[in-house]
Protein backbone atom coordinates (compact mmCIF):
# COMPACT_ATOMS: atom_id res chain seq x y z
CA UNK A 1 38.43 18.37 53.97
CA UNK A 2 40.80 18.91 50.87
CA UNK A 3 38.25 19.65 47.66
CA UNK A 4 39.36 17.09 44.95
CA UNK A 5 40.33 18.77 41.55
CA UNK A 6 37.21 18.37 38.98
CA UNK A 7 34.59 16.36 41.69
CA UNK A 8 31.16 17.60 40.79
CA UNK A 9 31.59 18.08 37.50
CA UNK A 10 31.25 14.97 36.20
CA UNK A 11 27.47 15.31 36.92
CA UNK A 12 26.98 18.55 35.07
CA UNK A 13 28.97 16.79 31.79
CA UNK A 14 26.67 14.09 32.07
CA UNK A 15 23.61 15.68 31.62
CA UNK A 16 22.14 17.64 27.94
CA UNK A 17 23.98 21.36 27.79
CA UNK A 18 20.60 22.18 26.89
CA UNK A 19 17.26 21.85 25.89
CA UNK A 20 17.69 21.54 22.33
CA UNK A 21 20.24 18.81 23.13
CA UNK A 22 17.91 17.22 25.42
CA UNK A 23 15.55 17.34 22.48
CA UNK A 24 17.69 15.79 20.10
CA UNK A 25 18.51 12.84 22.24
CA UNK A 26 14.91 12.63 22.78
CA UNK A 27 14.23 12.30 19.13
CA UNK A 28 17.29 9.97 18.25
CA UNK A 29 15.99 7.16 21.30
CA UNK A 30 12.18 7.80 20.16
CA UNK A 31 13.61 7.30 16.22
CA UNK A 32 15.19 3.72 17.68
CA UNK A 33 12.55 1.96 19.05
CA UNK A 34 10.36 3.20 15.95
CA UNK A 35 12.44 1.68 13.69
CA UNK A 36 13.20 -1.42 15.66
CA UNK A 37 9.23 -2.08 16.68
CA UNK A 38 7.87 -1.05 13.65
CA UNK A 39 10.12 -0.65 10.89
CA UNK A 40 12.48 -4.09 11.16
CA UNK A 41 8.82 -6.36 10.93
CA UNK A 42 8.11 -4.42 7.61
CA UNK A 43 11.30 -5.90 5.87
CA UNK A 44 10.39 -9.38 5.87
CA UNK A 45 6.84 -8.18 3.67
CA UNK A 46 9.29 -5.97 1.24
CA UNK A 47 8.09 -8.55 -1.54
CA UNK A 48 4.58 -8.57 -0.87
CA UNK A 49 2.33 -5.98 -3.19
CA UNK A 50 0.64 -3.72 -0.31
CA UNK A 51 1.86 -4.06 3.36
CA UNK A 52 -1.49 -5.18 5.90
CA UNK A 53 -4.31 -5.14 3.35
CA UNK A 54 -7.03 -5.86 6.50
CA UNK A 55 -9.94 -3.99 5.18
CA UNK A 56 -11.35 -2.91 2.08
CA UNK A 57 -10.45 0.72 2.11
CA UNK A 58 -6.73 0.86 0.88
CA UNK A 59 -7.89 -1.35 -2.13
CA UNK A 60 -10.28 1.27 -2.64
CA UNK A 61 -8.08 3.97 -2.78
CA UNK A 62 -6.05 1.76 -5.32
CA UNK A 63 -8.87 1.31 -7.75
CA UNK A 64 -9.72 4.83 -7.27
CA UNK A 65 -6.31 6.23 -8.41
CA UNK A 66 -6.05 3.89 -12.07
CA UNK A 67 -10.21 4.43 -12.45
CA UNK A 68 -9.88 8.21 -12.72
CA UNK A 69 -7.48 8.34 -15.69
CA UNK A 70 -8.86 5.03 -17.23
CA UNK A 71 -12.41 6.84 -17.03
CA UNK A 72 -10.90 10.24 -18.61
CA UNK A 73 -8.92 8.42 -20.93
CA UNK A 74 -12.29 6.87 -22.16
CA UNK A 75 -14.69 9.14 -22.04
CA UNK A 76 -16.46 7.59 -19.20
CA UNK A 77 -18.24 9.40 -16.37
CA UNK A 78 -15.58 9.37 -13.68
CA UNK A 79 -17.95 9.82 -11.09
CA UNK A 80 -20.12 6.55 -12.08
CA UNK A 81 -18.95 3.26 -12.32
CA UNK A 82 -20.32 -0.17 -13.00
CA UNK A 83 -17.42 -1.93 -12.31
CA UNK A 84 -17.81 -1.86 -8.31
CA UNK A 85 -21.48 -2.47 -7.02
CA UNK A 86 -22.42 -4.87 -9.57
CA UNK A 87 -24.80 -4.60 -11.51
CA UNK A 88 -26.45 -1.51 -10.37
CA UNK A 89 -22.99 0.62 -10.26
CA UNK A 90 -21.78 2.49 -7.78
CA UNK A 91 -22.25 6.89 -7.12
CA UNK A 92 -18.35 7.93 -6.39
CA UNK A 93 -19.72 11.39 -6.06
CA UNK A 94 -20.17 10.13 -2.47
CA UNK A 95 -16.91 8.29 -2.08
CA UNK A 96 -13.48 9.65 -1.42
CA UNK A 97 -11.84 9.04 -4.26
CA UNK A 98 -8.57 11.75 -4.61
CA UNK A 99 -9.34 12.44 -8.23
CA UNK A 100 -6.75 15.31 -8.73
CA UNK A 101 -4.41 13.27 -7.06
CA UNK A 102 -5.03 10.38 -9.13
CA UNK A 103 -4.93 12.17 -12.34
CA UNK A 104 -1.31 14.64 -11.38
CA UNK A 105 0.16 11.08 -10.37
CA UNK A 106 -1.44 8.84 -13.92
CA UNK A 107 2.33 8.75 -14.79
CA UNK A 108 3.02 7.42 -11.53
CA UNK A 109 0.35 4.67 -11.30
CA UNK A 110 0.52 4.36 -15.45
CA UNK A 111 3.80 2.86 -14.90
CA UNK A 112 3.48 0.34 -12.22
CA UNK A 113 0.30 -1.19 -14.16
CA UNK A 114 0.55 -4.94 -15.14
C-alpha cells in the first residue's frame, strides 16, 4: 500500500509540543470558565458598596480598618471600644482586627470615607 505524503502527522500537530504548552492551555480554559461562572455575575453588583455581605465578619473587618486610625487619631485605646458591644464595650485584643494594615492603608480608607 502506497504511504500518503504527511498521514500521521496531523495527530502529532494536534496535540501540546509540550508540557508547558499543555500547561498553558490548561490555564487559559481553567481562566474561561472562571471568569464566565464567577466573574460575569459580579458585573451586574459593580454599583453595590461590598459584593455578598452574608455574615457579619467582612463588616467587621471594615469597621476595624477606619477604628484603628480614628482611635490613634484621638487618643483612644485602640484595643477597647464602646462603640460595638453596647454598653459594656467590646476587648479587640481578642479580635482580628489587622491594625498595621489598617493604619499603612489610613490614606487608603481616609479617602473613600463619606
Amino acid at each position: 500500500m502506497p504511504r500518503i505524503a504527511g498521514a500521521g502527522q496531523f495527530p502529532r500537530r494536534a496535540r501540546a509540543d509540550g508540557p508547558a504548552l499543555q500547561g498553558l492551555l490548561a490555564l487559559a480554559i481553567y481562566l474561561v470558565v472562571f471568569i464566565v461562572g464567577f466573574a460575569l455575575p459580579l458585573l451586574r453588583q459593580l454599583g453595590l458598596p461590598q459584593v455578598g455581605q452574608a455574615t457579619m465578619d467582612p463588616n467587621f473587618y471594615i469597621w476595624s480598618w477606619r477604628w484603628w486610625p480614628y482611635a490613634i487619631a484621638h487618643g483612644l485605646n485602640p484595643l477597647y471600644s464602646h462603640q460595638i458591644g453596647a454598653p459594656a464595650g467590646y476587648n479587640l485584643a481578642w479580635a482580628t482586627t489587622v491594625p498595621v494594615a489598617a493604619v499603612l492603608l489610613t490614606p487608603v480608607s481616609a479617602g473613600s470615607a463619606r
